[in-house]
N, C-alpha and C. Protein backbone atom coordinates (compact mmCIF):
# COMPACT_ATOMS: atom_id res chain seq x y z
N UNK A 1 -1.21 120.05 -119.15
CA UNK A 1 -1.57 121.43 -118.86
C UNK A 1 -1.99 122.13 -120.16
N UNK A 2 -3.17 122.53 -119.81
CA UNK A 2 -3.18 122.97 -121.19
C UNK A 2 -2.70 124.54 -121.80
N UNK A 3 -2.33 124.86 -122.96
CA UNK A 3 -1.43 125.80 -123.24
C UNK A 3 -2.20 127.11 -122.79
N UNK A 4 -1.44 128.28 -122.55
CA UNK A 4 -1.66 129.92 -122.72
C UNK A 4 -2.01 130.49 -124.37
N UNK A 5 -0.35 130.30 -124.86
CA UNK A 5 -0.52 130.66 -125.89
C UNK A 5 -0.56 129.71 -127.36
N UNK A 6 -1.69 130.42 -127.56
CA UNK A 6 -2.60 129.70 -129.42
C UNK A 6 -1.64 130.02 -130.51
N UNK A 7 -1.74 129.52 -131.70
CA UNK A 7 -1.25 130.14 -132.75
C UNK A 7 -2.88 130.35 -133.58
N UNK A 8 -2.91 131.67 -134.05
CA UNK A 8 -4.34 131.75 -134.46
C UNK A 8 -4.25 132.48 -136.08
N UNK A 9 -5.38 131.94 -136.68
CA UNK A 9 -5.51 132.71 -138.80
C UNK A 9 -4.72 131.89 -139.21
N UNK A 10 -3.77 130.79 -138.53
CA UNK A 10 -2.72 130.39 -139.64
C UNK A 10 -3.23 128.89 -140.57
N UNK A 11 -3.27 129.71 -141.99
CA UNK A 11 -3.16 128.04 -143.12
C UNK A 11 -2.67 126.58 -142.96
N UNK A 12 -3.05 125.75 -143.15
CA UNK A 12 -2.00 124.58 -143.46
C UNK A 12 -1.56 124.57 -144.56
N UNK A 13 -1.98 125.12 -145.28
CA UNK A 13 -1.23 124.91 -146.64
C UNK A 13 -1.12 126.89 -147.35
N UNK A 14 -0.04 126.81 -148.04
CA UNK A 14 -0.06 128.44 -148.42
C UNK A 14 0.32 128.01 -149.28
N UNK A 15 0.34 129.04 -150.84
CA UNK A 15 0.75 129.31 -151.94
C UNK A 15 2.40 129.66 -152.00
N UNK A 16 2.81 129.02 -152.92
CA UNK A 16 4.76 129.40 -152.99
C UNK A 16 4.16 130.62 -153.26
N UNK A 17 5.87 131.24 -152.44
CA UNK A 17 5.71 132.88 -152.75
C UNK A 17 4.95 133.88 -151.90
N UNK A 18 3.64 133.17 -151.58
CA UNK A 18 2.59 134.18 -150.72
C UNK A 18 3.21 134.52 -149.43
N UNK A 19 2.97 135.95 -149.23
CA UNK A 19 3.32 136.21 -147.65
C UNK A 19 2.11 135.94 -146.74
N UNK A 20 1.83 134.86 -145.64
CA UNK A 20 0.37 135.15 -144.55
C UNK A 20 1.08 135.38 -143.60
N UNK A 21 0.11 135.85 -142.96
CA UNK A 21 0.46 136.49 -141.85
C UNK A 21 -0.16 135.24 -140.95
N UNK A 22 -0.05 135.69 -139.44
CA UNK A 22 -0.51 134.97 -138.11
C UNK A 22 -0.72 135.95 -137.20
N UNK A 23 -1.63 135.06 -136.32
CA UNK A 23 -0.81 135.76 -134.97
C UNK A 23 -1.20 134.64 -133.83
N UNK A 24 -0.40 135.64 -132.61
CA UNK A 24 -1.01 134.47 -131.78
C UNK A 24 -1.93 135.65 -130.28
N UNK A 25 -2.30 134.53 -129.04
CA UNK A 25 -3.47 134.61 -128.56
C UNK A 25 -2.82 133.99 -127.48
N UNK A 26 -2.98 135.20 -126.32
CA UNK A 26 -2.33 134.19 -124.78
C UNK A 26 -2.92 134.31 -123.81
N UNK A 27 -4.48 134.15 -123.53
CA UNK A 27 -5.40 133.63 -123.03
C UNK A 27 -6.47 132.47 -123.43
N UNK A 28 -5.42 131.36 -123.30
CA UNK A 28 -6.46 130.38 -123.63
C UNK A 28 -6.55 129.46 -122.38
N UNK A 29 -5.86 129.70 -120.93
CA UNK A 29 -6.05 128.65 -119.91
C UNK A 29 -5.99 129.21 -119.08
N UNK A 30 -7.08 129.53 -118.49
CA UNK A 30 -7.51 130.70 -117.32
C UNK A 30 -6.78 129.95 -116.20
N UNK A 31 -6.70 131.41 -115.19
CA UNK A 31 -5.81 130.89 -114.07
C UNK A 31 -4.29 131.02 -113.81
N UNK A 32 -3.89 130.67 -115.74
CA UNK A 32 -1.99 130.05 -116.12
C UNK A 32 -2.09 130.88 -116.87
N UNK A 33 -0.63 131.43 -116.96
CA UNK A 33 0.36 132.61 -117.44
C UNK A 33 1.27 131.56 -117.90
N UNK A 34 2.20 132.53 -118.96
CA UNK A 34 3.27 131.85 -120.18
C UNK A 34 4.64 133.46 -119.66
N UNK A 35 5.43 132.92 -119.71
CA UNK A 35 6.27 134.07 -119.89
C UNK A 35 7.94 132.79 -120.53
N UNK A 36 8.96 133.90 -120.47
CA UNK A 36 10.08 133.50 -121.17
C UNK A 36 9.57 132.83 -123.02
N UNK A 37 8.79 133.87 -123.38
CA UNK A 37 8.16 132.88 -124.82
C UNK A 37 9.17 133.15 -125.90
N UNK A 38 9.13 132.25 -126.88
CA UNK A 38 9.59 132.65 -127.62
C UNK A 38 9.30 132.01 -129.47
N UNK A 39 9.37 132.60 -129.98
CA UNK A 39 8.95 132.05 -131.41
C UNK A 39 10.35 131.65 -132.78
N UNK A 40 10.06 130.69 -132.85
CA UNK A 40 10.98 130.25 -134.53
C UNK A 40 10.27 129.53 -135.25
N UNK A 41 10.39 130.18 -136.67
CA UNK A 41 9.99 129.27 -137.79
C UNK A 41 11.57 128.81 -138.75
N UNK A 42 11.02 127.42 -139.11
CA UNK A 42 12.28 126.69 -139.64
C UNK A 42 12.21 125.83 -140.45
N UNK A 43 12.81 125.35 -141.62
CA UNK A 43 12.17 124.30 -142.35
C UNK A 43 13.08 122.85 -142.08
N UNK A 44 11.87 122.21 -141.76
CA UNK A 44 12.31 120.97 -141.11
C UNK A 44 12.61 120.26 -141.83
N UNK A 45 13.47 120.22 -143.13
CA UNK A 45 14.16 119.20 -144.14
C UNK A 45 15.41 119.58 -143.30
N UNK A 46 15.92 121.04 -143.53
CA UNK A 46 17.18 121.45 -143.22
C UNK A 46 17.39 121.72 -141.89
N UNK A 47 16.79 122.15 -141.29
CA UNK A 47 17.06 122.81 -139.69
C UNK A 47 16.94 124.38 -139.92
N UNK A 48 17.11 124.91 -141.49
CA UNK A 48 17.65 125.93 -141.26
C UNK A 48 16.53 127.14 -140.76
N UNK A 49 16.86 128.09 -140.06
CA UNK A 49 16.08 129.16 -139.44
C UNK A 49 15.67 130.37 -140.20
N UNK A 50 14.11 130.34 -140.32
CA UNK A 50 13.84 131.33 -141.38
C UNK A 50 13.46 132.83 -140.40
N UNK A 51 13.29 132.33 -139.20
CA UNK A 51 12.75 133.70 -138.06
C UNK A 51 12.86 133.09 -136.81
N UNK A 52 13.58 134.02 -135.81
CA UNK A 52 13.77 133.46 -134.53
C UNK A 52 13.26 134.95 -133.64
N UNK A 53 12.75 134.43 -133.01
CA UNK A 53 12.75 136.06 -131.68
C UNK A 53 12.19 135.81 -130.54
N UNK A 54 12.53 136.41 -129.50
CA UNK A 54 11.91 135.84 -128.09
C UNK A 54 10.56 137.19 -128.24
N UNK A 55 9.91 136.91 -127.26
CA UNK A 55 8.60 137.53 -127.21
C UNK A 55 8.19 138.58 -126.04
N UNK A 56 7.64 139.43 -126.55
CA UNK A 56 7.56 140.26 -125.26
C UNK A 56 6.01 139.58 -124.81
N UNK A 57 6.14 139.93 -123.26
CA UNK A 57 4.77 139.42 -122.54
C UNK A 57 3.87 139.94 -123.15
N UNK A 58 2.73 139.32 -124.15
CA UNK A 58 1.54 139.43 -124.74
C UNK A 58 1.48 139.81 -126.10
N UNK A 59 2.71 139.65 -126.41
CA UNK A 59 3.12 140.19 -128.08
C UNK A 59 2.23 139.10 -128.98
N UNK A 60 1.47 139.51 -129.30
CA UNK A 60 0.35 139.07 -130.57
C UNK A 60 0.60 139.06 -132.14
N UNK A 61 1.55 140.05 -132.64
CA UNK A 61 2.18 139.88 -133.91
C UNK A 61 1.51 141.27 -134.77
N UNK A 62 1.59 140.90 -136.07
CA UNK A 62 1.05 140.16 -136.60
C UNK A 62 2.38 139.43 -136.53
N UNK A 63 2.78 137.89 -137.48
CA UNK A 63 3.89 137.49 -138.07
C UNK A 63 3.86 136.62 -139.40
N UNK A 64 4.71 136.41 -140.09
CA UNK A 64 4.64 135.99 -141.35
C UNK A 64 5.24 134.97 -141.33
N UNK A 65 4.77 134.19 -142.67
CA UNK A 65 5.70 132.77 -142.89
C UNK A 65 5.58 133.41 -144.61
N UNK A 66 6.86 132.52 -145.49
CA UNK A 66 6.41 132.34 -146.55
C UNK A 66 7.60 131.22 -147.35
N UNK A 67 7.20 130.53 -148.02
CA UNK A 67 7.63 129.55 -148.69
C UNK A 67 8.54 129.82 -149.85
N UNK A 68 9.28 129.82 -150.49
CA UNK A 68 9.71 129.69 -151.78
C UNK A 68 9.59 128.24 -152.54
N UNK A 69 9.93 128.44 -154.02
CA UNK A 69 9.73 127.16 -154.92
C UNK A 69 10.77 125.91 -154.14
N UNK A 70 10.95 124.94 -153.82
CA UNK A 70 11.97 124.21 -153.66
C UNK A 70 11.37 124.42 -151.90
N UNK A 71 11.12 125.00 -150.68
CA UNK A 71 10.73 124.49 -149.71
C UNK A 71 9.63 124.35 -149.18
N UNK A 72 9.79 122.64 -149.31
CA UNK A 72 8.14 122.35 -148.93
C UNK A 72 7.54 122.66 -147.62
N UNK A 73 8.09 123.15 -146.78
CA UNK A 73 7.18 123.18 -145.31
C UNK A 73 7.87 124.06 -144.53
N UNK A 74 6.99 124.56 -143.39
CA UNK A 74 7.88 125.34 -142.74
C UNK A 74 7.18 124.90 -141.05
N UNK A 75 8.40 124.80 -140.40
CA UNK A 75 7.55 124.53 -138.72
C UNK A 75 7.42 126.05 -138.23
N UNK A 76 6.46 126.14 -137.27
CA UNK A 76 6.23 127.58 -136.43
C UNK A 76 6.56 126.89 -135.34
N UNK A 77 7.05 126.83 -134.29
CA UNK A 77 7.58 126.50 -133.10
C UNK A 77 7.73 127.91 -131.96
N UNK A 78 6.62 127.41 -130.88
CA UNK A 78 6.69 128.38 -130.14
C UNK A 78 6.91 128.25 -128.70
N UNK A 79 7.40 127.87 -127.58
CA UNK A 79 7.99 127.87 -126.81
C UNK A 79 7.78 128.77 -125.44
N UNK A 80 7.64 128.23 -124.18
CA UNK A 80 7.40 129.31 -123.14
C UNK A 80 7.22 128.40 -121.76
N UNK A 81 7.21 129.14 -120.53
CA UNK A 81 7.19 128.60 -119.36
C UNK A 81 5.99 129.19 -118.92
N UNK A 82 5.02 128.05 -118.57
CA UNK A 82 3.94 128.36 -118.10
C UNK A 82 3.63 127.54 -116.74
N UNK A 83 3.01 128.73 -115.32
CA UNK A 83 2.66 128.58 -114.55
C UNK A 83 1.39 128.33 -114.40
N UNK A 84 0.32 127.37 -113.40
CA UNK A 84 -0.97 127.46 -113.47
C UNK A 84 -1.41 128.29 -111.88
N UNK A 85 -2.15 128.23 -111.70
CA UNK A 85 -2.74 129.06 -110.45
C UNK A 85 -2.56 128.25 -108.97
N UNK A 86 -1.86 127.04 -109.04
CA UNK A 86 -1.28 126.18 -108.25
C UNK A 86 0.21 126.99 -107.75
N UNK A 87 0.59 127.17 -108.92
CA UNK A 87 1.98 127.62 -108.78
C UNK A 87 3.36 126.23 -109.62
N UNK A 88 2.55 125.46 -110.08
CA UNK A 88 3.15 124.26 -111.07
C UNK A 88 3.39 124.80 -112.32
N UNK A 89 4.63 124.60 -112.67
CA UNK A 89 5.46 124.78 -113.75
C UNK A 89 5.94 124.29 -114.90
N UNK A 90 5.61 124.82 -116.54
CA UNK A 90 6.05 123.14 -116.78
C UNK A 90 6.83 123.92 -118.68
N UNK A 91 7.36 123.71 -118.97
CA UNK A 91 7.72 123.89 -120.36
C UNK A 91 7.18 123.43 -121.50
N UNK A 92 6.16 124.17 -121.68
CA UNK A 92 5.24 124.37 -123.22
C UNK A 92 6.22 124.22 -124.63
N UNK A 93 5.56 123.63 -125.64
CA UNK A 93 5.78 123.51 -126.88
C UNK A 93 4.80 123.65 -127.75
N UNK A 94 4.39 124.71 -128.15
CA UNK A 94 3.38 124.38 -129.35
C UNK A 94 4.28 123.77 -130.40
N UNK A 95 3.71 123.22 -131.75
CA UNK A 95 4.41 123.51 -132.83
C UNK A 95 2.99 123.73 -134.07
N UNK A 96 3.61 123.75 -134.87
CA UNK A 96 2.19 123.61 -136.14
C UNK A 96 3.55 123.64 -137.30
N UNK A 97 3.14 122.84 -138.30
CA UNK A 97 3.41 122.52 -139.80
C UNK A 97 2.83 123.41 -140.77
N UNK A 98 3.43 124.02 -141.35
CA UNK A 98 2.28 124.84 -142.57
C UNK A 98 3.01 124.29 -144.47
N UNK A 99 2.49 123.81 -145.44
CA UNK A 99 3.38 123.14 -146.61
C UNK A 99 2.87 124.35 -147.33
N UNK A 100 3.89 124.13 -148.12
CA UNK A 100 3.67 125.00 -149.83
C UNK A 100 3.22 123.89 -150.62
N UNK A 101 2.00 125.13 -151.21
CA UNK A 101 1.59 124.83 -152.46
C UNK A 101 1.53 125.48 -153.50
N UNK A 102 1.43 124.62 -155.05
CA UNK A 102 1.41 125.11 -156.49
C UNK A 102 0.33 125.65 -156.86
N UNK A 103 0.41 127.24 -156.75
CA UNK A 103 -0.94 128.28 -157.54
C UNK A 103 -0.35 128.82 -158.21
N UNK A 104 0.02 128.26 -159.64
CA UNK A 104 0.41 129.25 -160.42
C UNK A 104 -0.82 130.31 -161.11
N UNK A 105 -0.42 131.63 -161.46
CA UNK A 105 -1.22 132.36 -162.26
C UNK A 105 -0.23 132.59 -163.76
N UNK A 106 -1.59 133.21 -164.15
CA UNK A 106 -1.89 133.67 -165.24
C UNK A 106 -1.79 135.10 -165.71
N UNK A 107 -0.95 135.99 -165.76
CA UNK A 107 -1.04 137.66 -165.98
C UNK A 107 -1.56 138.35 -167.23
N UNK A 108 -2.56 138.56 -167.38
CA UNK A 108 -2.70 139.41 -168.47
C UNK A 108 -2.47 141.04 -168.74
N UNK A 109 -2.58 141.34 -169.27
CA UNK A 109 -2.44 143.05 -169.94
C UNK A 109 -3.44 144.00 -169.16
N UNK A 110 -4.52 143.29 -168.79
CA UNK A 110 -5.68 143.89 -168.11
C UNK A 110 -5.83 143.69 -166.94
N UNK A 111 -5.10 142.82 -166.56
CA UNK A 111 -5.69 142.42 -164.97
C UNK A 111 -4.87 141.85 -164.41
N UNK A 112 -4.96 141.32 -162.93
CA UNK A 112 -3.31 141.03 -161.88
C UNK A 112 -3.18 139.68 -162.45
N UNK A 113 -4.50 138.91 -162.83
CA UNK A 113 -4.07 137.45 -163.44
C UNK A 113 -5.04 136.74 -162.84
N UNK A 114 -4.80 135.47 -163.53
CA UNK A 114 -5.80 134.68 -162.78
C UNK A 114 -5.25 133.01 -162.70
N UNK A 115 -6.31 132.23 -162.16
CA UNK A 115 -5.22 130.85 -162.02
C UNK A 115 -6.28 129.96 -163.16
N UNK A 116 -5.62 129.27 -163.94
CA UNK A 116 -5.43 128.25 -165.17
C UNK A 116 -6.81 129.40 -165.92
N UNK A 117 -7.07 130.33 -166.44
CA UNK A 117 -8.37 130.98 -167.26
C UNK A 117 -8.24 129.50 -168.45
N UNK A 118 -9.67 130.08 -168.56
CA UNK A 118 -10.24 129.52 -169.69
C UNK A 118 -10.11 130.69 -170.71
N UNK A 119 -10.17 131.72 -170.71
CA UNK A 119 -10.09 132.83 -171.45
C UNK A 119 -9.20 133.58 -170.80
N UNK A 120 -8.54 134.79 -171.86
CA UNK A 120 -7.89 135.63 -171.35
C UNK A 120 -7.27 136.99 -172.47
N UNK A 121 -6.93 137.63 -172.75
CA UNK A 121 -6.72 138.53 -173.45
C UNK A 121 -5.17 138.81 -173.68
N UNK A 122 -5.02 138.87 -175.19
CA UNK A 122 -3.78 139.32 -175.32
C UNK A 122 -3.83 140.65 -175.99
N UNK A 123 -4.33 141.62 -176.57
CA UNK A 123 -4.57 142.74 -177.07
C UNK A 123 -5.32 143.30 -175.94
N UNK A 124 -4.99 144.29 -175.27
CA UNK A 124 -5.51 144.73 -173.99
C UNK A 124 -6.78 146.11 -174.15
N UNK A 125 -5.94 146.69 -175.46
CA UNK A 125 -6.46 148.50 -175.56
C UNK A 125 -8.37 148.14 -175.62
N UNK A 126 -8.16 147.45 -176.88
CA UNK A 126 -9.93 147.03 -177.58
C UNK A 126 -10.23 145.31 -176.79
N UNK A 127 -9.55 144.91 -176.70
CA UNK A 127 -10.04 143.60 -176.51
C UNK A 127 -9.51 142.44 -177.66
N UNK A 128 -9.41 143.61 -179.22
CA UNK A 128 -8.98 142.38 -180.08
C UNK A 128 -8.77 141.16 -180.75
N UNK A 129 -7.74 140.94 -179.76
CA UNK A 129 -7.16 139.51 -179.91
C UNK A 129 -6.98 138.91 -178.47
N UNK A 130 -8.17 137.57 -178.52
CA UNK A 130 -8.18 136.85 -177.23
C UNK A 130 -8.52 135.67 -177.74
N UNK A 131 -7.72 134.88 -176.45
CA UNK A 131 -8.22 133.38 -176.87
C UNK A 131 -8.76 132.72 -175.48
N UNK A 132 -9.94 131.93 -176.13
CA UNK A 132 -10.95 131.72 -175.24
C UNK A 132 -11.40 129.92 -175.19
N UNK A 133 -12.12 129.55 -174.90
CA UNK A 133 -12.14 127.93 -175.15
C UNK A 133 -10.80 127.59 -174.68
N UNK A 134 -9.59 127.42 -173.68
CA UNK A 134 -8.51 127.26 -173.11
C UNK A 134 -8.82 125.98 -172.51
N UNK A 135 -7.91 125.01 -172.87
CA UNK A 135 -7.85 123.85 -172.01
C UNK A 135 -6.51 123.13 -171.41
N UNK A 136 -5.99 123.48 -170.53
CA UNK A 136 -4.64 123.44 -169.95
C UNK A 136 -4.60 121.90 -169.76
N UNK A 137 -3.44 122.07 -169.50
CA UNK A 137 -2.60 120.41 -169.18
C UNK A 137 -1.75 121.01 -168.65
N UNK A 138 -1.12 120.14 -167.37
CA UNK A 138 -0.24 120.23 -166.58
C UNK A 138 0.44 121.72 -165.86
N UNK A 139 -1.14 122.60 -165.81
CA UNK A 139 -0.78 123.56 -165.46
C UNK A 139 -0.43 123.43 -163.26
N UNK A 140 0.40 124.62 -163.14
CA UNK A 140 1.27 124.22 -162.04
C UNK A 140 2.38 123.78 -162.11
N UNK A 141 2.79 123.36 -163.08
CA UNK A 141 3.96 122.58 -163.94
C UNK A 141 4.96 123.93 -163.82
N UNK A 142 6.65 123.90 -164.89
CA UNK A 142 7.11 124.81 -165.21
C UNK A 142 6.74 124.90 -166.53
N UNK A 143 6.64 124.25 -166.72
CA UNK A 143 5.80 124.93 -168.51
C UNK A 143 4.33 124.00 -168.47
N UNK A 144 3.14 124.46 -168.67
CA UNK A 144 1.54 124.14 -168.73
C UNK A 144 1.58 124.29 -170.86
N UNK A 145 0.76 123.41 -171.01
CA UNK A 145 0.39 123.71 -172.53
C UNK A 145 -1.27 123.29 -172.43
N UNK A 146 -1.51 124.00 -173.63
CA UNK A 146 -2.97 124.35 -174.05
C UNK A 146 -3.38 124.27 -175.23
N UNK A 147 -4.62 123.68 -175.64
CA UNK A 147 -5.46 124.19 -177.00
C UNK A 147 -6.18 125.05 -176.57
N UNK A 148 -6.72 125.97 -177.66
CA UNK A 148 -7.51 127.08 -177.57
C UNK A 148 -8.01 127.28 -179.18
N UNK A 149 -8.55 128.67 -178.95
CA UNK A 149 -9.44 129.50 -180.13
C UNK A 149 -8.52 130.75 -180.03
N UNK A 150 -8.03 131.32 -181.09
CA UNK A 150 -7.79 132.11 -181.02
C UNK A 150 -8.42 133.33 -181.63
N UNK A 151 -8.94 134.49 -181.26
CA UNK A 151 -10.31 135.28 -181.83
C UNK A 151 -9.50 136.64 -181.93
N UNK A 152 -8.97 136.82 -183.11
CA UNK A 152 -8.82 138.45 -183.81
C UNK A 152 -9.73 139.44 -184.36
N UNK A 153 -9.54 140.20 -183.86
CA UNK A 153 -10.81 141.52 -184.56
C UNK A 153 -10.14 141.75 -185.88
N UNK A 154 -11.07 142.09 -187.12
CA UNK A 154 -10.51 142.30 -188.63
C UNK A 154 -10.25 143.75 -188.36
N UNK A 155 -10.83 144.45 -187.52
CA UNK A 155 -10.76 146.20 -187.74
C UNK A 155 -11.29 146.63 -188.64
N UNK A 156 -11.90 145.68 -189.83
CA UNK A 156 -12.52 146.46 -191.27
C UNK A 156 -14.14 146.70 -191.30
N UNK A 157 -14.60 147.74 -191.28
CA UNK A 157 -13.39 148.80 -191.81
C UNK A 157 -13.07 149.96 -190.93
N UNK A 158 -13.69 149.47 -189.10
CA UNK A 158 -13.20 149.77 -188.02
C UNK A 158 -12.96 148.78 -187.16
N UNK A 159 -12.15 149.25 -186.28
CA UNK A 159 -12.45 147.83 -184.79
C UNK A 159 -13.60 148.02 -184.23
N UNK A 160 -14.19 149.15 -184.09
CA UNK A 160 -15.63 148.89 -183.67
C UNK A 160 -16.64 148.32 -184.17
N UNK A 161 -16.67 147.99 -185.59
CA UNK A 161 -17.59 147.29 -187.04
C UNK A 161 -16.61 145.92 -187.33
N UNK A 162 -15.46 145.83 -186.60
CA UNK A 162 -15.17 144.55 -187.50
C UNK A 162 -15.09 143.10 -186.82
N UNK A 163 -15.02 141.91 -187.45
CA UNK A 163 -15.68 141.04 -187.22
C UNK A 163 -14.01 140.22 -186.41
N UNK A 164 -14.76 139.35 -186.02
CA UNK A 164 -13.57 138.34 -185.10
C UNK A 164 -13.48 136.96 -186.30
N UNK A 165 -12.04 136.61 -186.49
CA UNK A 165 -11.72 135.65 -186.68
C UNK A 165 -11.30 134.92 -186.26
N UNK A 166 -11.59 133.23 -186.70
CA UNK A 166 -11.30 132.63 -185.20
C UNK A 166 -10.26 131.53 -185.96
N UNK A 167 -9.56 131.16 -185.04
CA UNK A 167 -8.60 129.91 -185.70
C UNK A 167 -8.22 129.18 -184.35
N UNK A 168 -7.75 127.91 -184.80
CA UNK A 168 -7.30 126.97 -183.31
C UNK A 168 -5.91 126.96 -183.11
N UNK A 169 -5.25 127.32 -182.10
CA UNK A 169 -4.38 127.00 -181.47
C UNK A 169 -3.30 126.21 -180.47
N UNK A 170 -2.41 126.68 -180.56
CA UNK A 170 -1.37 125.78 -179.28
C UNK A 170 -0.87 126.40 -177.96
N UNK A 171 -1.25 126.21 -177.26
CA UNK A 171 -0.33 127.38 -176.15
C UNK A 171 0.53 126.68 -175.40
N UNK A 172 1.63 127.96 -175.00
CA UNK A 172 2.98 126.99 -173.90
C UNK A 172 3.00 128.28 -173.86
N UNK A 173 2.28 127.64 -171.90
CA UNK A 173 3.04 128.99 -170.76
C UNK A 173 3.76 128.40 -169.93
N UNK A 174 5.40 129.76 -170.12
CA UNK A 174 6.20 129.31 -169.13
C UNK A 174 7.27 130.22 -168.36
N UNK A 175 8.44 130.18 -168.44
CA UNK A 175 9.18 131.28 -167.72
C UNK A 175 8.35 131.63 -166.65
N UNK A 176 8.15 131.09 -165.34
CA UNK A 176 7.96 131.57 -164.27
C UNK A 176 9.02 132.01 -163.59
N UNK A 177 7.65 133.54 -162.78
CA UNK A 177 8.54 134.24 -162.07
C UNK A 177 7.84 134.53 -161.01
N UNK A 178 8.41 134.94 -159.62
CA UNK A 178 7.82 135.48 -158.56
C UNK A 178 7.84 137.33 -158.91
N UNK A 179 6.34 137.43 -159.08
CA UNK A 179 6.10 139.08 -159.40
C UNK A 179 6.33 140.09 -157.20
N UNK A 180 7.37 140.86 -157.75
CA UNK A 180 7.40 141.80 -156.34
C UNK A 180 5.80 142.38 -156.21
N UNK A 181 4.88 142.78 -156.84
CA UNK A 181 3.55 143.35 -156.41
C UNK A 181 3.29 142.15 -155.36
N UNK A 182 3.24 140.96 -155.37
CA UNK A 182 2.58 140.62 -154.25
C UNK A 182 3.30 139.06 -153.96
N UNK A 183 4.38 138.77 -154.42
CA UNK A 183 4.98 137.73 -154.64
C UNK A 183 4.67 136.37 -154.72
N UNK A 184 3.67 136.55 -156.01
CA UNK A 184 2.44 135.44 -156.35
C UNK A 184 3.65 135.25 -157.37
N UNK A 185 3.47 133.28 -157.89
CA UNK A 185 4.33 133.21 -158.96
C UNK A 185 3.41 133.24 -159.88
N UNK A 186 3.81 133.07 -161.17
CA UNK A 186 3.14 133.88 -162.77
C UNK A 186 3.63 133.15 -163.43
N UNK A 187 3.23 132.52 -164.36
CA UNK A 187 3.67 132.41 -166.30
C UNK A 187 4.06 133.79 -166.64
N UNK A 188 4.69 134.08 -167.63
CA UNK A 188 5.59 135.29 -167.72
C UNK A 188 5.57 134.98 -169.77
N UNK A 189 5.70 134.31 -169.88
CA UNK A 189 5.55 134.19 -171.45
C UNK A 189 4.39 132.80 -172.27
N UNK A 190 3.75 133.32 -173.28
CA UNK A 190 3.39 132.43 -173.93
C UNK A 190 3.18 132.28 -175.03
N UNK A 191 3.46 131.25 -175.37
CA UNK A 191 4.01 130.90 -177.17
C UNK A 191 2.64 130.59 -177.68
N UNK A 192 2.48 131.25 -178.59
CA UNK A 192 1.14 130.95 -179.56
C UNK A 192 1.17 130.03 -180.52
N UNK A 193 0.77 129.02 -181.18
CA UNK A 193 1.37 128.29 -182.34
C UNK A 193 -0.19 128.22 -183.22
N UNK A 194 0.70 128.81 -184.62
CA UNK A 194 -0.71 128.35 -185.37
C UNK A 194 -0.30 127.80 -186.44
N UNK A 195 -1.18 127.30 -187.62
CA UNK A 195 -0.41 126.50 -188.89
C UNK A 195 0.67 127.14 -188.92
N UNK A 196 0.39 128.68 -189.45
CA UNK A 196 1.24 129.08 -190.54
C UNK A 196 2.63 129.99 -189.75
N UNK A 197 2.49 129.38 -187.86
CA UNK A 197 4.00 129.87 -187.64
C UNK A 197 3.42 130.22 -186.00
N UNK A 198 4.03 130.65 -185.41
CA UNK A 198 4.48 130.87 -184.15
C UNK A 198 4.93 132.18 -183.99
N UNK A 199 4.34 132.58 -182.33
CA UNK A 199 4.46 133.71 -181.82
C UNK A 199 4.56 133.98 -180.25
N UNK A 200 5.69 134.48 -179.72
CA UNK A 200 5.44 134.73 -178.72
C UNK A 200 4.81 135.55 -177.93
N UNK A 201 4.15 135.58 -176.99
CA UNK A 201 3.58 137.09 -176.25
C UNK A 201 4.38 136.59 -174.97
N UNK A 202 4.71 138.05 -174.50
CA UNK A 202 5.14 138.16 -172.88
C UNK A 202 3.78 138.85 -172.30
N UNK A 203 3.98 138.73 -170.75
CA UNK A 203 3.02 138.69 -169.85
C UNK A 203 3.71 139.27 -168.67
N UNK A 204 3.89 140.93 -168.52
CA UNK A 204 4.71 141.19 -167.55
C UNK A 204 3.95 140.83 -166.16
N UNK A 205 4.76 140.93 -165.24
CA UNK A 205 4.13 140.74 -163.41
C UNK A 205 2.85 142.26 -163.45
N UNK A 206 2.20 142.03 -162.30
CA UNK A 206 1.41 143.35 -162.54
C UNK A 206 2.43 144.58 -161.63
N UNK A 207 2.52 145.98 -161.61
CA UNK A 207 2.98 146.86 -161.12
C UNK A 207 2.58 146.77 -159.58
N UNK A 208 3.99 147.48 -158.89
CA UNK A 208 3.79 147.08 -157.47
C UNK A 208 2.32 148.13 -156.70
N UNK A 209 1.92 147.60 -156.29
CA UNK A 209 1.04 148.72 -155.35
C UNK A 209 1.43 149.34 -154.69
């Protein structure tokens, strides 16, 4: 028999952290009606129940799933008794699988962030000091490292007249965190290394909207 209700917009794969939404759709088998429905999502390593609720007749949603670091998958399981225009009865199961995946970003001073930059800015006001030419390794990781360029403005004998110096670098980004603005995870600090010594910069989450 084929089902009433769809699960519809939903990913197979989502970002740790990200909230998506869904919804669902209960005209898909003309003729047959669904009632007694009901919806749970759960992660099927554990059993354990991340959302349970029965459904009102035609309730569309929206509804959410979202993953944290450490659970890989989550089932949507949706459930209902559907009649066809016979008057035959039969107990529906959708299910659908959705996994987490590794998008880590990148936060800068200027902007919400971005995922592995090749460039990016650590002096935000002028521009300054940025390093550009970025070549990551094992980013997605809990700590990603990098060579780069690192490009300082001299300021002499203004920052608007003065020239960029450039030198090569080391980078290690790490301390991840899930930022509340949109609960994307982030690098949160990164260590600069040059001959003559080492420096850290932090990289706060961006402000909530």
């Amino acid at each position: 028999m084929q089902p009433v209700i769809l699960i519809d917009d939903l990913k197979g794969a989502i970002p740790y952290g990200s909230r998506e939404g869904f919804t669902l759709s209960w005209d898909n088998a003309p003729g047959s009606t669904a009632s007694n429905a009901r919806i749970e999502i759960t992660n099927p390593k554990t059993g354990k129940s991340f959302f349970s609720s029965q459904l009102e007749q035609d309730e569309e949603g929206p509804f959410f799933v979202q993953l944290d670091l450490g659970e890989r998958a989550a089932d949507i399981t949706v459930t209902s008794t559907q009649t066809d225009e016979t008057g035959a009865t039969c107990q529906q199961v959708l299910a659908v699988r959705v996994i987490g995946v590794r998008r880590f970003e990148l936060p800068t001073r200027c902007l919400e962030g971005s995922y592995r930059p090749r460039k990016f800015l650590i002096a935000c006001g002028d521009g300054g000091v940025f390093a550009d030419k970025v070549r990551w390794r094992r980013w997605n990781r809990p700590v990603a490292h990098a060579t780069a360029i690192l490009n300082v403005n001299t300021c002499q004998p203004t920052c608007a007249e003065g020239r960029f110096r450039k030198a090569p670098v080391r980078l290690r980004a790490y301390r991840l965190r899930r930022c509340e603005a949109d609960d994307a995870y982030r690098y949160t600090r990164v260590r600069i290394t040059l001959r003559k010594g080492r420096t850290i910069e932090r990289f706060d989450c961006p402000r909530n909207r």
